[in-house]
Protein backbone atom coordinates (compact mmCIF):
# COMPACT_ATOMS: atom_id res chain seq x y z
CA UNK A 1 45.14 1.25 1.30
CA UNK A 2 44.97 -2.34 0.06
CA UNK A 3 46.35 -4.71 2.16
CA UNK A 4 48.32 -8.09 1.05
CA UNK A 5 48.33 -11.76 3.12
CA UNK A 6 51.78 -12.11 0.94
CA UNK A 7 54.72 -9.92 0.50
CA UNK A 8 58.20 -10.29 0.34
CA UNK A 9 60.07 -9.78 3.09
CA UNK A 10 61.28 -6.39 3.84
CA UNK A 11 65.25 -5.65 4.16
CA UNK A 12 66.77 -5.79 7.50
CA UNK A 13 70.47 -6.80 7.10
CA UNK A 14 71.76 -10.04 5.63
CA UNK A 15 70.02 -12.87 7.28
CA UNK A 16 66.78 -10.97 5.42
CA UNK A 17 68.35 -12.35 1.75
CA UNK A 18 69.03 -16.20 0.86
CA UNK A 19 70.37 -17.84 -2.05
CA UNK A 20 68.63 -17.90 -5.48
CA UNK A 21 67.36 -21.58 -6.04
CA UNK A 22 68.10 -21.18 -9.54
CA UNK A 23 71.15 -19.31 -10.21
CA UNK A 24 72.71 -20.39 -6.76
CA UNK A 25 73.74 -16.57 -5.81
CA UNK A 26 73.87 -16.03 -2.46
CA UNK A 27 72.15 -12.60 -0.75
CA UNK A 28 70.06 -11.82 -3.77
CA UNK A 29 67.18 -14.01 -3.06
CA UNK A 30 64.01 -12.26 -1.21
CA UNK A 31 61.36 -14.65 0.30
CA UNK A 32 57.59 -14.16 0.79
CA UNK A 33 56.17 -13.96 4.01
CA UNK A 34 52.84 -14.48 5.35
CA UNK A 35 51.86 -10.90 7.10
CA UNK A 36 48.77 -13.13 8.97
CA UNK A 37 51.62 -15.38 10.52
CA UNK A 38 55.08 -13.60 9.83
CA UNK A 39 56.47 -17.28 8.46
CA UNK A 40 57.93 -17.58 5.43
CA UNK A 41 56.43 -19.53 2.72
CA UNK A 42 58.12 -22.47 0.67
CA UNK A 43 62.36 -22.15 0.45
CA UNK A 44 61.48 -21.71 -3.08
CA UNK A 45 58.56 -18.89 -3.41
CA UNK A 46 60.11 -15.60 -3.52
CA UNK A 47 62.24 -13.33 -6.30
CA UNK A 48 65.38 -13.02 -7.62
CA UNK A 49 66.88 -9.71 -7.30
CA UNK A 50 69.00 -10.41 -10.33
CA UNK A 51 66.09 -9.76 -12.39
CA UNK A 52 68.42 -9.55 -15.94
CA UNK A 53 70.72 -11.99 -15.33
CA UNK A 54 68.32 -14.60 -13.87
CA UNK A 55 65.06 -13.55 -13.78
CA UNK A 56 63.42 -16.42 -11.25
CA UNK A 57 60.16 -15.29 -9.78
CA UNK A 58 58.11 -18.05 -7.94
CA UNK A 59 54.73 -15.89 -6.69
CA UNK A 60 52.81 -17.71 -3.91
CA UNK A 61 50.22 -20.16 -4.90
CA UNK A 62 46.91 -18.49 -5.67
CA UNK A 63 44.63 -21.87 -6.39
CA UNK A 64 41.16 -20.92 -6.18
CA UNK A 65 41.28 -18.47 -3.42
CA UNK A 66 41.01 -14.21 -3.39
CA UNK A 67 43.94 -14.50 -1.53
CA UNK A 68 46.12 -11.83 -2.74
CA UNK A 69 49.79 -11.19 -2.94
CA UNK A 70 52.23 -8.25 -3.57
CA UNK A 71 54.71 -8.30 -6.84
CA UNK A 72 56.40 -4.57 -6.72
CA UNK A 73 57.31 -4.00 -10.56
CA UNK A 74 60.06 -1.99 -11.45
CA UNK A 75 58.91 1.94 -12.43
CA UNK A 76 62.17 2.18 -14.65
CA UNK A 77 62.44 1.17 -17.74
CA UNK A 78 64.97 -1.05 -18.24
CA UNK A 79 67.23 -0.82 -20.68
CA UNK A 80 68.85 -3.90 -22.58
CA UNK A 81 72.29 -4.43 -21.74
CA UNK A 82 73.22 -7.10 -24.17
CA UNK A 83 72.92 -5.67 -26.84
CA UNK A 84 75.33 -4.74 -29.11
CA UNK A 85 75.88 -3.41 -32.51
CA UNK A 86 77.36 -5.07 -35.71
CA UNK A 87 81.00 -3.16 -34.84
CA UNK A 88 81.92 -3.46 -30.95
CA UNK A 89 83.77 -1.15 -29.67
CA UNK A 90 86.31 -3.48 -28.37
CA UNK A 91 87.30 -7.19 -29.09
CA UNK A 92 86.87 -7.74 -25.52
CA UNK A 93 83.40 -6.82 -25.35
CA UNK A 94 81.99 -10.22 -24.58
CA UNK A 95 84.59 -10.91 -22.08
CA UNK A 96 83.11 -7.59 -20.28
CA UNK A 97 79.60 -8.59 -20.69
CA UNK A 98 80.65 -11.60 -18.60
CA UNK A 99 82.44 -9.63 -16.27
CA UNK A 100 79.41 -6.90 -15.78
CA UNK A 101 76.92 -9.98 -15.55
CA UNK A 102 78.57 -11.18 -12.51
CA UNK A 103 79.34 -7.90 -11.11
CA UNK A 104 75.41 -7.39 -10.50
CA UNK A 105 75.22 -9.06 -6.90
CA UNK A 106 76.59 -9.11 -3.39
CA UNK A 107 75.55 -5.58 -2.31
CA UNK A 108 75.43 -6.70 1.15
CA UNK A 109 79.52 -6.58 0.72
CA UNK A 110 78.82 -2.77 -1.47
CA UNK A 111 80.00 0.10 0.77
CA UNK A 112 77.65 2.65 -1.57
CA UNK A 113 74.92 0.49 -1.91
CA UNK A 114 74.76 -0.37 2.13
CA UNK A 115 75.34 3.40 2.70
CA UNK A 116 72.47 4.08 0.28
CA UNK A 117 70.24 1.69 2.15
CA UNK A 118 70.77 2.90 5.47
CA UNK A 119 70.60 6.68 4.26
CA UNK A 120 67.58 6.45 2.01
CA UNK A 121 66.07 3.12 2.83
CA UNK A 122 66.13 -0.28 0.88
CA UNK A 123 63.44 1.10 -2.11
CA UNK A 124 65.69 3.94 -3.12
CA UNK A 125 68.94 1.70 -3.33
CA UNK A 126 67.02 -1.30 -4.94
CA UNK A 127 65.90 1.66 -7.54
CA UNK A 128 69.22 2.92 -8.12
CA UNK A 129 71.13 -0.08 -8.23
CA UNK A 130 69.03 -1.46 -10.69
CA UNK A 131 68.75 1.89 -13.14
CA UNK A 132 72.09 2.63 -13.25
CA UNK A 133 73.68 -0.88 -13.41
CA UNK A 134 75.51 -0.06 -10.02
CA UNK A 135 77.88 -3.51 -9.70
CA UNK A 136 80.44 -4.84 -6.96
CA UNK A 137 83.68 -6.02 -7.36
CA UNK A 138 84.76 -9.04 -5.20
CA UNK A 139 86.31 -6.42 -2.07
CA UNK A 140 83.08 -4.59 -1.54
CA UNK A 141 84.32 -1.66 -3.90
CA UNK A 142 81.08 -0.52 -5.99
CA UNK A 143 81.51 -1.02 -10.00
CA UNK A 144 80.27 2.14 -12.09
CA UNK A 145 79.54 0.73 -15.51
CA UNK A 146 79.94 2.92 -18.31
CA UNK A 147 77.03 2.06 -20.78
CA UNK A 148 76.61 3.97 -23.88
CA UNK A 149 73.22 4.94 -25.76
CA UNK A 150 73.76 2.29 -27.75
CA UNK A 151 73.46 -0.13 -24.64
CA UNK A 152 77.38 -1.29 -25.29
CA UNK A 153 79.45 -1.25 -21.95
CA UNK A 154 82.38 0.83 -22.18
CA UNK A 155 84.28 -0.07 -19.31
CA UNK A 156 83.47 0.19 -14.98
CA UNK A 157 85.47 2.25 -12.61
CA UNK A 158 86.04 0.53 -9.53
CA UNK A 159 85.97 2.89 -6.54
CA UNK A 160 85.80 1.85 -2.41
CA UNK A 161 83.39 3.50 -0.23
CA UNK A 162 83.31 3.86 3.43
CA UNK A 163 79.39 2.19 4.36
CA UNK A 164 78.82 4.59 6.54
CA UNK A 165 80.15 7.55 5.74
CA UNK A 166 79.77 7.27 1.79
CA UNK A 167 83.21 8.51 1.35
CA UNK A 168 86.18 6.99 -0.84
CA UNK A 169 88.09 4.82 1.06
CA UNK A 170 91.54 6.47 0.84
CA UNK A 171 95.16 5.84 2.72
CA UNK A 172 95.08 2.26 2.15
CA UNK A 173 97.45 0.72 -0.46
CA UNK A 174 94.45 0.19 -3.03
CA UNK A 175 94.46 2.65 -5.62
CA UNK A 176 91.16 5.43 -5.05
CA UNK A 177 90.09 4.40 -8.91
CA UNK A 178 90.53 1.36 -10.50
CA UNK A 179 88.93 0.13 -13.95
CA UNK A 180 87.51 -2.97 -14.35
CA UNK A 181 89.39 -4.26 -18.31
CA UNK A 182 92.71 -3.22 -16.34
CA UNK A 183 92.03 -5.62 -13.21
CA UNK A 184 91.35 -8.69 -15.49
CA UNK A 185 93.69 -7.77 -17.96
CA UNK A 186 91.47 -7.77 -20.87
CA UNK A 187 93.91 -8.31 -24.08
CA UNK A 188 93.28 -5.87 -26.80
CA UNK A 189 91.23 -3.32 -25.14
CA UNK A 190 91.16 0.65 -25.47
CA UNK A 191 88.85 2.68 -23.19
CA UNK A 192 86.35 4.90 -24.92
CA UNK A 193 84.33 6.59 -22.38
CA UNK A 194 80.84 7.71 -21.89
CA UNK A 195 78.35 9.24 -19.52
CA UNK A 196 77.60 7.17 -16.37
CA UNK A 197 73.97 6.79 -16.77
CA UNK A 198 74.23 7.39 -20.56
CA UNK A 199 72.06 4.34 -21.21
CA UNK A 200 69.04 5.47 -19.62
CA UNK A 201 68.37 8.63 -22.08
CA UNK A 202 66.55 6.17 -24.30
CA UNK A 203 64.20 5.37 -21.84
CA UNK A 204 63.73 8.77 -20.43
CA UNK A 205 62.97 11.59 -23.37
CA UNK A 206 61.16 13.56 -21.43
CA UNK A 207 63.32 14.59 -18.18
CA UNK A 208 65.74 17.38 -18.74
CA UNK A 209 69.35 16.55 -18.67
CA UNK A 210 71.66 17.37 -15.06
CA UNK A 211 75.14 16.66 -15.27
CA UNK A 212 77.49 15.93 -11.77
CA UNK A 213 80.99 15.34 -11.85
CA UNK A 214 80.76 12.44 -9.51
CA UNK A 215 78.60 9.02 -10.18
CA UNK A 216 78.17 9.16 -6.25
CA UNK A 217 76.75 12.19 -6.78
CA UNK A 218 74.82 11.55 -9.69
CA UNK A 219 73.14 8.11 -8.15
CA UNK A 220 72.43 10.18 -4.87
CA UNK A 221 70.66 13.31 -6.40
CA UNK A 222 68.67 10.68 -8.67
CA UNK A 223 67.37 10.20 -5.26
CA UNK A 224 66.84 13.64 -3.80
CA UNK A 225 66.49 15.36 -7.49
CA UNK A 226 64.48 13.09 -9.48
CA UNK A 227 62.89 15.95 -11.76
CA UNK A 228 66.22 15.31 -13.87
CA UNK A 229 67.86 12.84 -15.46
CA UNK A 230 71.17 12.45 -13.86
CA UNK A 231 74.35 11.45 -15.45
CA UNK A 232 78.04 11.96 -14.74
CA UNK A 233 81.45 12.55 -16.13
CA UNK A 234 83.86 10.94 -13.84
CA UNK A 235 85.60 13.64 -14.21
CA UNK A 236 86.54 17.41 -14.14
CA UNK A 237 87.97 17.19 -17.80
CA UNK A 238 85.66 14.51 -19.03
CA UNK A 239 82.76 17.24 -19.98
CA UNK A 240 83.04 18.14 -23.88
CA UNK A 241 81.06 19.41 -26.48
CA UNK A 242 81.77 16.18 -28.66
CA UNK A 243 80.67 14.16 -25.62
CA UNK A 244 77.29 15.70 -24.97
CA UNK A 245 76.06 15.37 -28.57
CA UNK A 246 74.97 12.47 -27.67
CA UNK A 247 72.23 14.57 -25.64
CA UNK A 248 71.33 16.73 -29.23
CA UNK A 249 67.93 18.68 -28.35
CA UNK A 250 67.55 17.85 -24.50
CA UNK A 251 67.46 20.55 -21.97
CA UNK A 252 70.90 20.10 -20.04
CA UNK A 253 72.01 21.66 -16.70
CA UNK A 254 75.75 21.09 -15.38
CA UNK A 255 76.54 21.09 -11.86
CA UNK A 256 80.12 21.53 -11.51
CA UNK A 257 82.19 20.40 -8.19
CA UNK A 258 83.44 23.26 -6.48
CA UNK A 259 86.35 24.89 -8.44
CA UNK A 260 85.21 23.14 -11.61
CA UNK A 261 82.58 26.13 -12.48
CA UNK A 262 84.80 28.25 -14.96
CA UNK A 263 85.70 25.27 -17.26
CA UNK A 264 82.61 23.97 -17.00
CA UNK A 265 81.04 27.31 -18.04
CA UNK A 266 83.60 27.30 -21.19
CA UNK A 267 81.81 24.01 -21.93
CA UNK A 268 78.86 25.08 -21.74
CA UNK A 269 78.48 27.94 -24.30
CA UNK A 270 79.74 25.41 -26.55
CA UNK A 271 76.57 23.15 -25.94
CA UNK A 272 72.74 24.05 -27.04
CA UNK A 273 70.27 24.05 -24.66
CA UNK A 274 73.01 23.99 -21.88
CA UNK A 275 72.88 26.18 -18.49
CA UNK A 276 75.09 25.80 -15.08
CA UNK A 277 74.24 25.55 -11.95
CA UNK A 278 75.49 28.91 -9.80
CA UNK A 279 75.48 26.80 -6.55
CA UNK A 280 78.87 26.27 -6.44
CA UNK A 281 80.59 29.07 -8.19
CA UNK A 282 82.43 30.69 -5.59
CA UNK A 283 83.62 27.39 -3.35
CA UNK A 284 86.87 25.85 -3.62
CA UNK A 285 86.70 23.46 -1.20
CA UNK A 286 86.17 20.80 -2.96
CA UNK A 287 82.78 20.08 -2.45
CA UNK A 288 80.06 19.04 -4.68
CA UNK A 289 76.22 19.51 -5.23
CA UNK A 290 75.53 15.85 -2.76
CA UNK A 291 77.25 17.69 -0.05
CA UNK A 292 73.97 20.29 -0.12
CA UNK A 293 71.13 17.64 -0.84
């Protein structure tokens, strides 16, 4: 296994991220280290992790040495969140790209994402933080953007998790689900949902189609279930025929929350290429298919 004198430094809590030289955000900025030494190089050599919104990437110097150094690239495509077609869905769509930009930072603060990182280690959130546009709002609640095929954001539903249990926060005078165009009071808007995760079918033809209930659920099993392309409905009445023609010709699979199965299943004779997971058929407790991962 190849060996590098430079890498960036490896998550271990806060003090581990520093603030971007160039867009100033604090906690996003990772440092390279030297593994002969274990110092850190220059204040400024290291990577943004706001690779869309900022993009700053200062490698080590190589001069005229062999000397070596590790730059991880991203395995998932990326899709391209600005853009937008001739006839937005909403007159407040720029105010929303704004909103989204912003959101993408400060998971230190992100009950999910820290309950991610200590679960499945810093890759895995870094991965699906970055491939599902996973965002946080300025309490620590985690931001799930709703971003069409078409790459236009919909809306994000603001939800609070619990960073070490990965449950909703609940019993606290914060509502359990907020959305983001309410919360700024975004003047003309109407809500037109999507998928969670819709925007990655583009960039992923080949994997066959799992639907959860839950984006928890659906950003967890991307983990533990990656032979599928996860999405999710935010809801138990958010699954429709009219909804998953965006997914025309791909292989689908639901995977209803417990007591969900029988609409589910009426959805899903109306859909081609659709089957449903049996797993949870005869539970009502509640449950859903991340309580068995």
């Amino acid at each position: 296994m190849k060996t590098y004198r430079y890498t960036l430094q490896p998550y271990k809590g806060r003090n581990t991220r520093y603030t971007c030289p160039q867009c100033g955000c604090k906690d996003v900025f990772v440092r390279y280290i030297d593994t002969n030494t274990g110092e850190h190089l220059a204040e400024d050599v290291g990577r943004c992790n706001r690779e869309q919104q900022c993009g700053y990437h200062k490698p080590p110097p190589k001069g005229n040495t062999n000397i070596e150094y590790r730059n991880p690239k991203k395995q998932i495509q990326q899709p391209n969140i600005y853009h937008t077609t001739n006839q937005p869905i909403n007159q407040s769509t720029s105010q929303l790209k704004a909103i989204f930009k912003n959101s993408l930072c400060c998971y230190p603060q992100n009950g999910l994402a820290q309950y991610i990182y200590h679960t499945y280690g810093w890759q895995a959130m870094e991965r699906v933080l970055d491939a599902y546009r996973i965002g946080s709002h300025t309490d620590g609640s985690t931001i799930f953007w709703q971003i069409d095929a078409q790459q236009r954001i919909r809306s994000g539903k603001v939800i609070q998790y619990d960073a070490q249990t990965g449950h909703r926060i609940k019993g606290t005078d914060t509502p359990p689900v907020r959305w983001v165009h309410s919360l700024h009071k975004l003047q003309g808007f109407t809500l037109h949902q999507c998928f969670f995760g819709e925007h990655l079918l583009k960039g992923n033809r080949r994997l066959p189609i799992a639907i959860a209930e839950s984006e928890k659920t659906a950003a967890i099993a991307s983990i533990r279930m990656p032979q599928y392309l996860w999405l999710a409905t935010g809801g138990i009445r958010n699954l429709s025929a009219e909804k998953c023609s965006v997914l025309e010709g791909r292989q689908i699979i639901l995977f209803p929350d417990a007591g969900a199965w029988d609409y589910w299943h009426s959805i899903a004779t109306q859909i081609r290429k659709c089957s449903i997971s049996h797993v949870l058929q005869h539970h009502t407790d509640g449950s859903d298919i991340a309580d068995y991962l």
